[in-house]
N, C-alpha and C. Protein backbone atom coordinates (compact mmCIF):
# COMPACT_ATOMS: atom_id res chain seq x y z
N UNK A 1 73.76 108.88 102.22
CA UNK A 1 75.05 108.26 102.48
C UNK A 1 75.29 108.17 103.99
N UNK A 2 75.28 106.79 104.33
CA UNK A 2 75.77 106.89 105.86
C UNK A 2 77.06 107.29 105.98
N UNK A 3 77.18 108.01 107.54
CA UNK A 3 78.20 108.18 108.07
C UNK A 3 78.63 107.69 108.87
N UNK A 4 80.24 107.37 108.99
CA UNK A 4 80.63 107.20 110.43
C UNK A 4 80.17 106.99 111.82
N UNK A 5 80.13 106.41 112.86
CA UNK A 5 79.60 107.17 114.41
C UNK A 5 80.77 106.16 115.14
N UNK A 6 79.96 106.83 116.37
CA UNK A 6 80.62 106.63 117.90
C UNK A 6 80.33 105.07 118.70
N UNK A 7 79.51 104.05 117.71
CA UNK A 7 79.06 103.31 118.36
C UNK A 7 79.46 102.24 118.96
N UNK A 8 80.66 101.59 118.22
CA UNK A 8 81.62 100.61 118.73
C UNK A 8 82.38 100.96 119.80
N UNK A 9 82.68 102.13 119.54
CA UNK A 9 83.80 103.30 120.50
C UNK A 9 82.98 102.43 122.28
N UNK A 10 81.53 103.15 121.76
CA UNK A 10 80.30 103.77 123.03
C UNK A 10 80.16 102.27 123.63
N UNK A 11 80.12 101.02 122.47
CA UNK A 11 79.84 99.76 123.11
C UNK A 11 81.07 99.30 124.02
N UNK A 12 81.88 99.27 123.34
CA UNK A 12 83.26 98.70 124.19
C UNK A 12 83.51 100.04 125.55
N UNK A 13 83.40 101.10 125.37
CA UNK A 13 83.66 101.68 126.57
C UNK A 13 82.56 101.08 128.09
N UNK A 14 81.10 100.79 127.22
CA UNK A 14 80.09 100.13 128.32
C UNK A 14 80.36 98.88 129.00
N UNK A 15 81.39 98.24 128.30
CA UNK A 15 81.49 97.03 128.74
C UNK A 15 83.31 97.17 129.43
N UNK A 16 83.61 98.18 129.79
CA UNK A 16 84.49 98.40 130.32
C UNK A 16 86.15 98.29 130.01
N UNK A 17 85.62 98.44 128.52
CA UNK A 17 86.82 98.75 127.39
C UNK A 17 87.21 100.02 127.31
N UNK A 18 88.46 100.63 127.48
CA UNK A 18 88.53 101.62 127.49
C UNK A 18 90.17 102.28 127.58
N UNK A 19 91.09 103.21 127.00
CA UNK A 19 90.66 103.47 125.90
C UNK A 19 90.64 102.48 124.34
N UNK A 20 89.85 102.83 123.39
CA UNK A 20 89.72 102.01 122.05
C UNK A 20 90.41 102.68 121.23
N UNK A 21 90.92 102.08 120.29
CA UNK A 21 91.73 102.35 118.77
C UNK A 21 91.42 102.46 118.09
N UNK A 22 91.08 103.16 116.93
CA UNK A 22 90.75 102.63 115.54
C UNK A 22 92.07 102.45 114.46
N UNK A 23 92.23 102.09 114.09
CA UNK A 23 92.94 101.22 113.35
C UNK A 23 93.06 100.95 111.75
N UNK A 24 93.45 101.82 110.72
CA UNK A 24 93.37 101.41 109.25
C UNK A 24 94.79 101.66 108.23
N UNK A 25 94.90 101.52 106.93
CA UNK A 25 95.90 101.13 106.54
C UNK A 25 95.55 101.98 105.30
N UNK A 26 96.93 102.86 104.74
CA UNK A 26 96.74 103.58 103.40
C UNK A 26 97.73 103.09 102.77
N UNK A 27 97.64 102.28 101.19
CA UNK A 27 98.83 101.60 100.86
C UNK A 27 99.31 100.13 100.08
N UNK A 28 97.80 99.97 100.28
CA UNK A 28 98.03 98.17 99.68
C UNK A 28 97.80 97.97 98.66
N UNK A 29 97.24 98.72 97.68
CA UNK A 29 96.95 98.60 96.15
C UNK A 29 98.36 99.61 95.20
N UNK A 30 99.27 100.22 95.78
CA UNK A 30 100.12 100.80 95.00
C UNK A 30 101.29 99.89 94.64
N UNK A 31 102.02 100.57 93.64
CA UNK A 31 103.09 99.08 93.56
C UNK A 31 104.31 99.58 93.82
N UNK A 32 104.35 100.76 94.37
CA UNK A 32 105.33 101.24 95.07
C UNK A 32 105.19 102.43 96.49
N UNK A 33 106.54 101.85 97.15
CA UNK A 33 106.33 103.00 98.83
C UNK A 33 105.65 102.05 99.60
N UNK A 34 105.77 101.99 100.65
CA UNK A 34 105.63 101.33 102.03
C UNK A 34 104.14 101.09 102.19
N UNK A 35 103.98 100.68 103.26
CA UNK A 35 102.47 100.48 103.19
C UNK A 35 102.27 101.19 104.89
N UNK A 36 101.33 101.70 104.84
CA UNK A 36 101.37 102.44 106.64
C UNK A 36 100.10 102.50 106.90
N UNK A 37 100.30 102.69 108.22
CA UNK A 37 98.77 102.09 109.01
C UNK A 37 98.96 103.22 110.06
N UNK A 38 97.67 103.49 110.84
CA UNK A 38 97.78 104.95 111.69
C UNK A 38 97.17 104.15 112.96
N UNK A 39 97.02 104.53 114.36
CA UNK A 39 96.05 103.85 115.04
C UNK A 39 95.68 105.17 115.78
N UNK A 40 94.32 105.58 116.24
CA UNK A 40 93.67 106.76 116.72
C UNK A 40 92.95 106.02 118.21
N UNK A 41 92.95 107.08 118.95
CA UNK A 41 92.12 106.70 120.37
C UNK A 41 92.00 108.43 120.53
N UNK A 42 90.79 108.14 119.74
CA UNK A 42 89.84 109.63 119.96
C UNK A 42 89.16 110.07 121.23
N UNK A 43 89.45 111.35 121.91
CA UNK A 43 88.84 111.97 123.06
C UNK A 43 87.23 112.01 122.69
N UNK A 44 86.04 111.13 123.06
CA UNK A 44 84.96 111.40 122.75
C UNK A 44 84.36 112.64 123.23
N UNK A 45 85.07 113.95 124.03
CA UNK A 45 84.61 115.41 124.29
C UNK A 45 85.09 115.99 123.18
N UNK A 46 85.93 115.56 122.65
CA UNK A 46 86.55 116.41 121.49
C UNK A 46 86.72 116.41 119.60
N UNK A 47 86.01 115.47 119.86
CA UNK A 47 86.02 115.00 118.07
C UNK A 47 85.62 115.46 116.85
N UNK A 48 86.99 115.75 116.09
CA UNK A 48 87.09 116.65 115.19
C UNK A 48 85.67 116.42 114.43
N UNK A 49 84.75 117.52 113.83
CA UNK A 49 83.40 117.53 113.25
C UNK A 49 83.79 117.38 111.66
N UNK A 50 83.69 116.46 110.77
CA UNK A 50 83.59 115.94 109.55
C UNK A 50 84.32 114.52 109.36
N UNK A 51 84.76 114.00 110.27
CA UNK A 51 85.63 112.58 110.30
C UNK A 51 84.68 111.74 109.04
N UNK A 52 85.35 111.28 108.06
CA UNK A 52 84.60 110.55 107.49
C UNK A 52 85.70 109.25 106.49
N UNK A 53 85.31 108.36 106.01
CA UNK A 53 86.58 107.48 105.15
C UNK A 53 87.52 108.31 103.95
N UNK A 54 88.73 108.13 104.15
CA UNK A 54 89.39 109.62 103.72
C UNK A 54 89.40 109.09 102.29
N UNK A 55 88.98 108.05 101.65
CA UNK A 55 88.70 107.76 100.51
C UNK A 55 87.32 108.73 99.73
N UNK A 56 86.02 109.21 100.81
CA UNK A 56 85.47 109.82 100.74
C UNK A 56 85.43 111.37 101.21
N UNK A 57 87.11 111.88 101.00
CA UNK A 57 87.06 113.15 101.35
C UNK A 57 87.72 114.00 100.26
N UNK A 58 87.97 115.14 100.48
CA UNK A 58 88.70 115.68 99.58
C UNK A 58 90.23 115.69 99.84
N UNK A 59 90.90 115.69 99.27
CA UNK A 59 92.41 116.19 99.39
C UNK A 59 92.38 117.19 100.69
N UNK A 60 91.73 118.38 100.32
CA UNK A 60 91.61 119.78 100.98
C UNK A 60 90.85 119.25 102.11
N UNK A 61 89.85 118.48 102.60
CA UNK A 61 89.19 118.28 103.90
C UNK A 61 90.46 116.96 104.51
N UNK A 62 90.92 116.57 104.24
CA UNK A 62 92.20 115.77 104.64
C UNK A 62 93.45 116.14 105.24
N UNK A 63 93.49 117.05 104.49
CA UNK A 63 94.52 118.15 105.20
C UNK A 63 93.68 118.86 106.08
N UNK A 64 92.99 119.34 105.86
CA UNK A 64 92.23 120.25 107.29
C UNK A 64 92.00 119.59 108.07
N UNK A 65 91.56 118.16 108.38
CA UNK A 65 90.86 117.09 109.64
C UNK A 65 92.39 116.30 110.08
N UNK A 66 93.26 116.06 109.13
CA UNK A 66 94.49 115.15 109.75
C UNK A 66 95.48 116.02 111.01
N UNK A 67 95.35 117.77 111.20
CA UNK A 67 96.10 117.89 112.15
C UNK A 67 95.10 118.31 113.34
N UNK A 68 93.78 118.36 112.69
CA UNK A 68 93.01 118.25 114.18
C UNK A 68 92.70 117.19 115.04
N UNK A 69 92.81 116.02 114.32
CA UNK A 69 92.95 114.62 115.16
C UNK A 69 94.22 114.30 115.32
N UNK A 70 95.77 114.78 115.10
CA UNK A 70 96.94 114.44 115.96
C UNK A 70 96.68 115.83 117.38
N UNK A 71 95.84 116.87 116.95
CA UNK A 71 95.77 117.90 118.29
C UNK A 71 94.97 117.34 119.10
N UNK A 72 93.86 116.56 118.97
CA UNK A 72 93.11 116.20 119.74
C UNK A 72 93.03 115.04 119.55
N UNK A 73 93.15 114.07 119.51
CA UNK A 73 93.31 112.66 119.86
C UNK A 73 95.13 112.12 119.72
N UNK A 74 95.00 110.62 120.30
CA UNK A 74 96.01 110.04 120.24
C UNK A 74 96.53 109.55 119.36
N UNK A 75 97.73 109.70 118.61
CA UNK A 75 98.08 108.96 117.43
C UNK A 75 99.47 107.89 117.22
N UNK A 76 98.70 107.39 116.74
CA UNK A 76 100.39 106.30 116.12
C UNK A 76 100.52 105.74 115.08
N UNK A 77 101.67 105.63 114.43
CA UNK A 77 102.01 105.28 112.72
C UNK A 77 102.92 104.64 113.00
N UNK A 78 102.71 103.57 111.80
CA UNK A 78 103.52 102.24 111.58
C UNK A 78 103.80 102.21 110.47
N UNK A 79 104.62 101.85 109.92
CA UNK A 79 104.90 101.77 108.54
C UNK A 79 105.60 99.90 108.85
N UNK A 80 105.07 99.98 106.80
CA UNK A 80 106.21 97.96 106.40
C UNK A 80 106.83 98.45 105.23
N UNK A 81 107.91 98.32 105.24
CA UNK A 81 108.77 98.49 104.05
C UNK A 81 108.12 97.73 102.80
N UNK A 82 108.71 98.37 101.17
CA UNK A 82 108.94 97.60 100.63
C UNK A 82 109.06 95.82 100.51
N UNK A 83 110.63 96.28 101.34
CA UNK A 83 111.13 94.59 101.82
C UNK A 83 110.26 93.90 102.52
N UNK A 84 109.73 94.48 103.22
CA UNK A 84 109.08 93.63 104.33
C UNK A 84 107.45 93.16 103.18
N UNK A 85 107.23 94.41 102.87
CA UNK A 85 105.70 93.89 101.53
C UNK A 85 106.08 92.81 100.83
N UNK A 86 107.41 92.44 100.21
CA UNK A 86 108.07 91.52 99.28
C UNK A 86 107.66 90.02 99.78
N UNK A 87 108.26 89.93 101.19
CA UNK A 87 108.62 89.22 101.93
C UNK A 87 107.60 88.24 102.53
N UNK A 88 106.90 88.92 102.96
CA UNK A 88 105.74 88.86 103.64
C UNK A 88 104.49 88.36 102.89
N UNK A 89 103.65 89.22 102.36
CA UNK A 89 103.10 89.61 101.09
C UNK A 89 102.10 90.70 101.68
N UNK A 90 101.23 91.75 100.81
CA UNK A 90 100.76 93.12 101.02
C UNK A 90 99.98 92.88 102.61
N UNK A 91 98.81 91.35 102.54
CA UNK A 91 98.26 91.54 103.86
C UNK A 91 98.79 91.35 105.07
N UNK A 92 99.83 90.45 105.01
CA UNK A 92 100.41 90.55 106.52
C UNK A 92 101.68 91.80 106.65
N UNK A 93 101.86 92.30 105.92
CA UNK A 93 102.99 93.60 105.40
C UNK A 93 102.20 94.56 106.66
N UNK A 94 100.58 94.85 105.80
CA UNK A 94 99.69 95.84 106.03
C UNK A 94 99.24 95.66 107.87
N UNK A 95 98.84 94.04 108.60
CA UNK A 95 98.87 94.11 109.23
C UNK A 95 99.91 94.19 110.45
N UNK A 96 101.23 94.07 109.71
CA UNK A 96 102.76 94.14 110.76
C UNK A 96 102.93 95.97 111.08
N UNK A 97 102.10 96.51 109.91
CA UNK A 97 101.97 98.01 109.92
C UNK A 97 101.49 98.12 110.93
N UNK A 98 100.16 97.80 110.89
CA UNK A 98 98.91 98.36 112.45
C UNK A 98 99.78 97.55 113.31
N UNK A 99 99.99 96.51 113.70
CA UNK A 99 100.90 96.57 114.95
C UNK A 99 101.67 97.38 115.21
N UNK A 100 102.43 97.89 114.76
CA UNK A 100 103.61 98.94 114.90
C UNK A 100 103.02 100.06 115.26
N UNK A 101 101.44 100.40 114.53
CA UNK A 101 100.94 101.63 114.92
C UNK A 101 100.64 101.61 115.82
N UNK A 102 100.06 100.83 116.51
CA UNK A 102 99.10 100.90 118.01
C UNK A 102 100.27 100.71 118.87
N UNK A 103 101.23 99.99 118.77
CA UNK A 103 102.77 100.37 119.23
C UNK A 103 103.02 101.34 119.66
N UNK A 104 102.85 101.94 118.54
CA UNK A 104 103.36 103.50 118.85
C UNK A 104 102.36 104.78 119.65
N UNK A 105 101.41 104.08 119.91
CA UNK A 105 100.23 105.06 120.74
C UNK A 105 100.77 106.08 122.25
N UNK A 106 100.56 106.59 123.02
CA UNK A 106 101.22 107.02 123.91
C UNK A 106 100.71 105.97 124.95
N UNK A 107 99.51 105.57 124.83
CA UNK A 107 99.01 104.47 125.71
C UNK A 107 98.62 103.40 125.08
N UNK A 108 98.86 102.39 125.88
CA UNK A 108 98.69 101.11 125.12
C UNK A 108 96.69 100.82 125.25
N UNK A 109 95.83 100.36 123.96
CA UNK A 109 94.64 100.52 124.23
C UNK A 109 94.02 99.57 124.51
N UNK A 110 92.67 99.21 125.59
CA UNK A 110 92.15 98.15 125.96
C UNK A 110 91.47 97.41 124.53
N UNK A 111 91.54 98.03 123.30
CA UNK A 111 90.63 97.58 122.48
C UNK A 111 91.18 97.93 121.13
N UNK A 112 91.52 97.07 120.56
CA UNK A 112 91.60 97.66 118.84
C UNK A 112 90.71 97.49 117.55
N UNK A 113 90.04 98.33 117.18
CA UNK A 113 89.31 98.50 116.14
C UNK A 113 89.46 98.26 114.48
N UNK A 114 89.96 97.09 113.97
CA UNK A 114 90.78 96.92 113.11
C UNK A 114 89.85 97.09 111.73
N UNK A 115 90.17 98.10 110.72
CA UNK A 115 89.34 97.78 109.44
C UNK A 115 89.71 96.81 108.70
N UNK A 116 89.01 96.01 108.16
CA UNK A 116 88.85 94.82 107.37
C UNK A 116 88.17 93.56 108.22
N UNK A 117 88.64 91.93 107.42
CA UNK A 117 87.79 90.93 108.13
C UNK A 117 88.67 90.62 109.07
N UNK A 118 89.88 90.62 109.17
CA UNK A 118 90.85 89.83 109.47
C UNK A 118 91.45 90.81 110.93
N UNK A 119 91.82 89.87 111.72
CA UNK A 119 92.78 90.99 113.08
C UNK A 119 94.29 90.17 112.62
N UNK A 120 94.98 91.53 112.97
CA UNK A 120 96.44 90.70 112.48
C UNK A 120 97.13 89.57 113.17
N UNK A 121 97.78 88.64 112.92
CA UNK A 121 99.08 87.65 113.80
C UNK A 121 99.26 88.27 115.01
N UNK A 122 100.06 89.20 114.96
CA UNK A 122 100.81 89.71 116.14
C UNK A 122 99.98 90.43 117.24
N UNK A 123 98.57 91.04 117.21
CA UNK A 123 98.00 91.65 117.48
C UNK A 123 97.80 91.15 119.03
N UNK A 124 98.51 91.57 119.93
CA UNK A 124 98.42 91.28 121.65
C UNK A 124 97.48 91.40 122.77
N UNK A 125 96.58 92.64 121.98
CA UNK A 125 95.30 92.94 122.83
C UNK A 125 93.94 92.97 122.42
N UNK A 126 93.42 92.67 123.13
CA UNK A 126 91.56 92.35 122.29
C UNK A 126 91.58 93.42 121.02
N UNK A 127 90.69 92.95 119.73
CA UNK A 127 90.84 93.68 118.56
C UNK A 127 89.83 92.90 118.11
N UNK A 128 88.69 93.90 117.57
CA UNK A 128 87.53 93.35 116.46
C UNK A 128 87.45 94.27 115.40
N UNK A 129 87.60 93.01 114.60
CA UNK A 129 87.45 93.50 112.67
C UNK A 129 86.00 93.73 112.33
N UNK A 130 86.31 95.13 111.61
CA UNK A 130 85.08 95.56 111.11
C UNK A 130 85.41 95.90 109.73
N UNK A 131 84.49 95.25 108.87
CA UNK A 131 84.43 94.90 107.39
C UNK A 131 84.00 96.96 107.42
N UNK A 132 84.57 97.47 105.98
CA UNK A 132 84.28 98.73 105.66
C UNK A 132 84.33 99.59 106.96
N UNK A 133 85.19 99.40 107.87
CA UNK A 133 85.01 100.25 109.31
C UNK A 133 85.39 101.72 109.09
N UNK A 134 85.99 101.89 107.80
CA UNK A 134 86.58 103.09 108.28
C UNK A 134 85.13 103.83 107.48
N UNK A 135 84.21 103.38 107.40
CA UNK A 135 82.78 104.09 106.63
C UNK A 135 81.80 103.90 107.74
N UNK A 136 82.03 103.25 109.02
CA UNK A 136 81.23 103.02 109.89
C UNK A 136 81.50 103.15 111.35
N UNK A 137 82.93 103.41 111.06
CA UNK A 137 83.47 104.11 112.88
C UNK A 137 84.89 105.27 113.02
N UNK A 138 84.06 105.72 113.64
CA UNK A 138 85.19 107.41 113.86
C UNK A 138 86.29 107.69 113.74
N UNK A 139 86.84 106.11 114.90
CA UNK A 139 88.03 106.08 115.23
C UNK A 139 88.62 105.38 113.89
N UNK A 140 87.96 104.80 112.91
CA UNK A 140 89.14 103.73 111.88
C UNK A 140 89.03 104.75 110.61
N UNK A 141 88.04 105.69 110.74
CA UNK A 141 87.81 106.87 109.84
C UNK A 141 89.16 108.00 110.19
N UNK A 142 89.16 108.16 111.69
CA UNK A 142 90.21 109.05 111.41
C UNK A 142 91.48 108.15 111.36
N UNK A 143 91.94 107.18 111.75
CA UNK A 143 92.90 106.35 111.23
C UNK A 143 93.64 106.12 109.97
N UNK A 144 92.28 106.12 109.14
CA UNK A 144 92.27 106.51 107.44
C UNK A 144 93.21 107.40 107.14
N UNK A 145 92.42 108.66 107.39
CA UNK A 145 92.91 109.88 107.05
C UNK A 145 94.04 110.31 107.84
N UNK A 146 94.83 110.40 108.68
CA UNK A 146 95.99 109.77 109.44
C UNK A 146 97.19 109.23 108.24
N UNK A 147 96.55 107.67 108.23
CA UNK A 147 97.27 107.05 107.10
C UNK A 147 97.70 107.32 105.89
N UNK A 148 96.52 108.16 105.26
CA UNK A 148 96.38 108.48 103.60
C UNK A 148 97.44 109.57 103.56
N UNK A 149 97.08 110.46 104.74
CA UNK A 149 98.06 111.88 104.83
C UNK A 149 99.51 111.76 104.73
N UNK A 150 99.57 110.83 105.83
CA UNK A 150 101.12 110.22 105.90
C UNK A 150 101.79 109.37 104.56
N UNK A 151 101.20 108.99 104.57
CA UNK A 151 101.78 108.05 103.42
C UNK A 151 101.64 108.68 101.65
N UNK A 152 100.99 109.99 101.68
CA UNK A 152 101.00 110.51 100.60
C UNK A 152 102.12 111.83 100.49
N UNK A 153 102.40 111.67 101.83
CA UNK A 153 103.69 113.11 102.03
C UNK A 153 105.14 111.94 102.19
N UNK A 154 105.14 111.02 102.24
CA UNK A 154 106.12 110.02 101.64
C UNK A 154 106.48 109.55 100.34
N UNK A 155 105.60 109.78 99.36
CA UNK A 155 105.52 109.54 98.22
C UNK A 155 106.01 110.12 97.39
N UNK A 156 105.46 111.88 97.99
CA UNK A 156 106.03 113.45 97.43
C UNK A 156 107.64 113.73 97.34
N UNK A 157 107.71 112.67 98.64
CA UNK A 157 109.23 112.83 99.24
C UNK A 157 109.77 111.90 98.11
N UNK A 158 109.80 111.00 98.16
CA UNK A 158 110.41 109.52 96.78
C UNK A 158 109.95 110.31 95.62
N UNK A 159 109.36 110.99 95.28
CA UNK A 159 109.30 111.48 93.86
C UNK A 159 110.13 112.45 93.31
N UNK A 160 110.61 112.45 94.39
CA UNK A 160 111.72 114.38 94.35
C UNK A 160 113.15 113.57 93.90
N UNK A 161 113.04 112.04 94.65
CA UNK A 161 114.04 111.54 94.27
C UNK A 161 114.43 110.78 93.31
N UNK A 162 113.33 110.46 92.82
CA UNK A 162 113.02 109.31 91.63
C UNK A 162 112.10 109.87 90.73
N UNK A 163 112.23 111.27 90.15
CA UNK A 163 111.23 112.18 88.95
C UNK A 163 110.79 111.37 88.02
N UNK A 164 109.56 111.13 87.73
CA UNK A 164 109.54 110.61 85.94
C UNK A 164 108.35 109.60 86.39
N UNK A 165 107.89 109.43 87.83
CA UNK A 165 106.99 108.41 87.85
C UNK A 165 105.75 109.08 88.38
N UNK A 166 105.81 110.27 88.68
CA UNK A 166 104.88 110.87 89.10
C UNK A 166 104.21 110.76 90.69
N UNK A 167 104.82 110.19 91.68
CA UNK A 167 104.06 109.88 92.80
C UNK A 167 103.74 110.45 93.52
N UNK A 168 104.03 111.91 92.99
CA UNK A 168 103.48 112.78 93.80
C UNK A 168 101.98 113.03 93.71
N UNK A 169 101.83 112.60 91.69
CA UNK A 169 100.16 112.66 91.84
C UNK A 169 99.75 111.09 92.05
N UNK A 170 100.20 110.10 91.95
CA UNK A 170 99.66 108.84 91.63
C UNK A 170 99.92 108.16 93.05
N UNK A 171 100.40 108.98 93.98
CA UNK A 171 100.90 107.89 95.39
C UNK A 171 101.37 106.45 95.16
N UNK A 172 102.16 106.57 93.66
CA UNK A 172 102.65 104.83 93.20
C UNK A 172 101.44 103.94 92.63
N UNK A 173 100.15 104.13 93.15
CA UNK A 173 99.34 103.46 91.94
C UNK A 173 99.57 103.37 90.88
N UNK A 174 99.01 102.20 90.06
CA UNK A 174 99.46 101.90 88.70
C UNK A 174 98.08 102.49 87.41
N UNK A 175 98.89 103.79 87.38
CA UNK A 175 98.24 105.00 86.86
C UNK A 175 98.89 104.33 85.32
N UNK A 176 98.35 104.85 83.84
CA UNK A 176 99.03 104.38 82.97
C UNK A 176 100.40 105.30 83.07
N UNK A 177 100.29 106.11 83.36
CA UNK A 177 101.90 107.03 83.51
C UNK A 177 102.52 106.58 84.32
N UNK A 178 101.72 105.59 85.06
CA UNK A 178 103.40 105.06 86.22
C UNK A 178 103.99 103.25 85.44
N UNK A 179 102.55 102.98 84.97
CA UNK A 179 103.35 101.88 84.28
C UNK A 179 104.02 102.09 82.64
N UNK A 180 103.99 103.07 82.38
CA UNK A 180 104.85 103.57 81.07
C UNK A 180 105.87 103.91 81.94
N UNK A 181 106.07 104.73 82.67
CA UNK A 181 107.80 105.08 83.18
C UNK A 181 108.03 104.07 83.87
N UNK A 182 107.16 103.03 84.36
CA UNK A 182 108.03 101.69 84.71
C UNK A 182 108.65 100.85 83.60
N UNK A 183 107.88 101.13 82.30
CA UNK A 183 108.87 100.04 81.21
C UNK A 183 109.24 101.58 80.68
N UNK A 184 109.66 102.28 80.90
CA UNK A 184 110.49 103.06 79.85
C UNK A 184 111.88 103.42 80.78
N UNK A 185 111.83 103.67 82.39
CA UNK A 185 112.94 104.26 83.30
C UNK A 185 113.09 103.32 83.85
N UNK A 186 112.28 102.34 83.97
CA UNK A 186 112.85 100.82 84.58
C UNK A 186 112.13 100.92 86.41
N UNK A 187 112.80 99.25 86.66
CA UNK A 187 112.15 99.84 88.66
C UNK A 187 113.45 100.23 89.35
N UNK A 188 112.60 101.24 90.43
CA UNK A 188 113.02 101.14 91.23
C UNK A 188 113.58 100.83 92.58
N UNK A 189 114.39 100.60 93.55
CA UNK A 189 114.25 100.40 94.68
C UNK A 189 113.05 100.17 95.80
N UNK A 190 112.07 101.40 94.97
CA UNK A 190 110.70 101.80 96.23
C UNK A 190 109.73 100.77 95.20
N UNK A 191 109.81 100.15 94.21
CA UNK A 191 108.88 99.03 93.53
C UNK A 191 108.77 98.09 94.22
N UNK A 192 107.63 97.57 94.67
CA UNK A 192 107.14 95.99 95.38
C UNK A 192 107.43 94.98 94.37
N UNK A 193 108.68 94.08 94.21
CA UNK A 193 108.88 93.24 93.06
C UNK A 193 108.04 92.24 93.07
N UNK A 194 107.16 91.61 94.01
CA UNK A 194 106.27 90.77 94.14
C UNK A 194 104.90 90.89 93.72
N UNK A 195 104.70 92.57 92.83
CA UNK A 195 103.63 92.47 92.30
C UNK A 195 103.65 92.92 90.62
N UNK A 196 102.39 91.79 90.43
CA UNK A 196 102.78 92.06 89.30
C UNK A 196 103.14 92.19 88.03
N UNK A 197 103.09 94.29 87.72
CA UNK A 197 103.63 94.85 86.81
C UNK A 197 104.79 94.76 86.83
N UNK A 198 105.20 95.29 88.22
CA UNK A 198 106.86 95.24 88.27
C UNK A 198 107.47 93.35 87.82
N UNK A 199 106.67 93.15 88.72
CA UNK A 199 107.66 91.38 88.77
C UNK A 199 107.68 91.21 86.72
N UNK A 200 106.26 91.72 86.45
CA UNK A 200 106.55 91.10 84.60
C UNK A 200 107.70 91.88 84.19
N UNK A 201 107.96 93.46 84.70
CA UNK A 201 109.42 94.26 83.93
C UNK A 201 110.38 93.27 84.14
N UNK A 202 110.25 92.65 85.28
CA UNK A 202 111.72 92.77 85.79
C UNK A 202 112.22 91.45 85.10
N UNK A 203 111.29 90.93 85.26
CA UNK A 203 111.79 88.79 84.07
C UNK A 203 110.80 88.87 83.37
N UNK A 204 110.91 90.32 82.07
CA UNK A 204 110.12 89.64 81.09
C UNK A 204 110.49 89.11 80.29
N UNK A 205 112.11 88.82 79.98
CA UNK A 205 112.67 87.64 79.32
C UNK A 205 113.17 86.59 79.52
N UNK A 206 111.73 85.99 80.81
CA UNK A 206 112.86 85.09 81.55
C UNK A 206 110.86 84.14 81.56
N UNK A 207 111.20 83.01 80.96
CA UNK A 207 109.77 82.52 81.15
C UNK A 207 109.15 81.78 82.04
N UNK A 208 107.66 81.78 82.81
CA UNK A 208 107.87 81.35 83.61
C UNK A 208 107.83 79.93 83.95
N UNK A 209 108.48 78.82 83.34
CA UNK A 209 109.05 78.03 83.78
C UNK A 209 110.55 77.95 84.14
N UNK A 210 111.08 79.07 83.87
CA UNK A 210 112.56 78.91 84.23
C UNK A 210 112.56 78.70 85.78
């Protein structure tokens, strides 16, 4: 199984890029809770040892690696509402996120490392998309896990308030227990009405030619 490395980081710093971002998004397949994006500009003397796509980690190595890369590297989180996912729709939602994240960096970076094909609209400073990046570079790996962390201790939080859907284990994915308490407790507020399970609850007696 390949891992991660330093190499995009190592290319753009040679060519006098410097510092770089990595850049990824935890959030776009659930049908409820925000969608958030992290952006990292990792100290290459200091980089936490197991960084890997936090899809490929454990719960328990996620929590152990997410507060050693806000101690040692730079971080920033963006979040898109609901509304704004509705509105918008999940991919430009997801990329109004990473803007906001790299926004929020303490320094603004010569380079952004964006996972997926696409660099977002708004995106102001040089940025290259890397298909599966967060399985092939450090910085969009710890970005990941950044993201996943954050956005799964938001979920915990909406579940305390909205019991019965489970998001504390399902992070709003459409688990069969979240779409049974969506037709049995109905939606909520934190539901993306534009996708959809929810959109069928919500006019399923309404056909769609009306």
């Amino acid at each position: 199984m390949t891992q991660p490395d330093f190499r995009f980081e190592s290319l753009a710093q040679a060519q006098g890029l410097w510092p770089v971002a990595g850049v990824d998004e935890a959030g776009r397949g659930p049908l409820a809770g925000p969608v958030v994006a992290a952006a990292v500009i990792l100290d290459p003397a200091r980089i936490p040892p197991g960084l890997n796509d936090s899809k490929k980690l454990s719960p328990r190595a996620r929590a152990r690696l997410e507060p050693a890369i806000r101690a040692w590297a730079q971080v920033g989180v963006g979040l898109a509402s609901v509304q704004e996912i509705d509105a918008l729709n999940i991919l430009r939602a997801s990329h109004l996120a990473m803007t906001r994240a790299i926004a929020a960096l303490p320094q603004p970076p010569a380079l952004a490392l964006i996972d997926g094909n696409l660099l977002p609209r708004g995106l102001t400073l040089p940025g290259q998309a890397i298909i599966g990046g967060d399985a092939r570079c450090l910085s969009i790996a710890a970005a990941s896990i950044v993201a996943k962390i954050w956005r799964d201790r938001i979920m915990v939080d909406l579940a305390q308030q909205h019991p019965g859907y489970g998001w504390d284990q399902n992070a709003g994915y459409p688990t069969k227990s979240h779409i049974f308490a969506l037709q049995s407790l109905g939606v909520t507020p934190h539901h993306r009405r534009s996708f959809k399970p929810v959109h069928n609850i919500l006019y399923q007696d309404i056909s769609v030619s009306d």
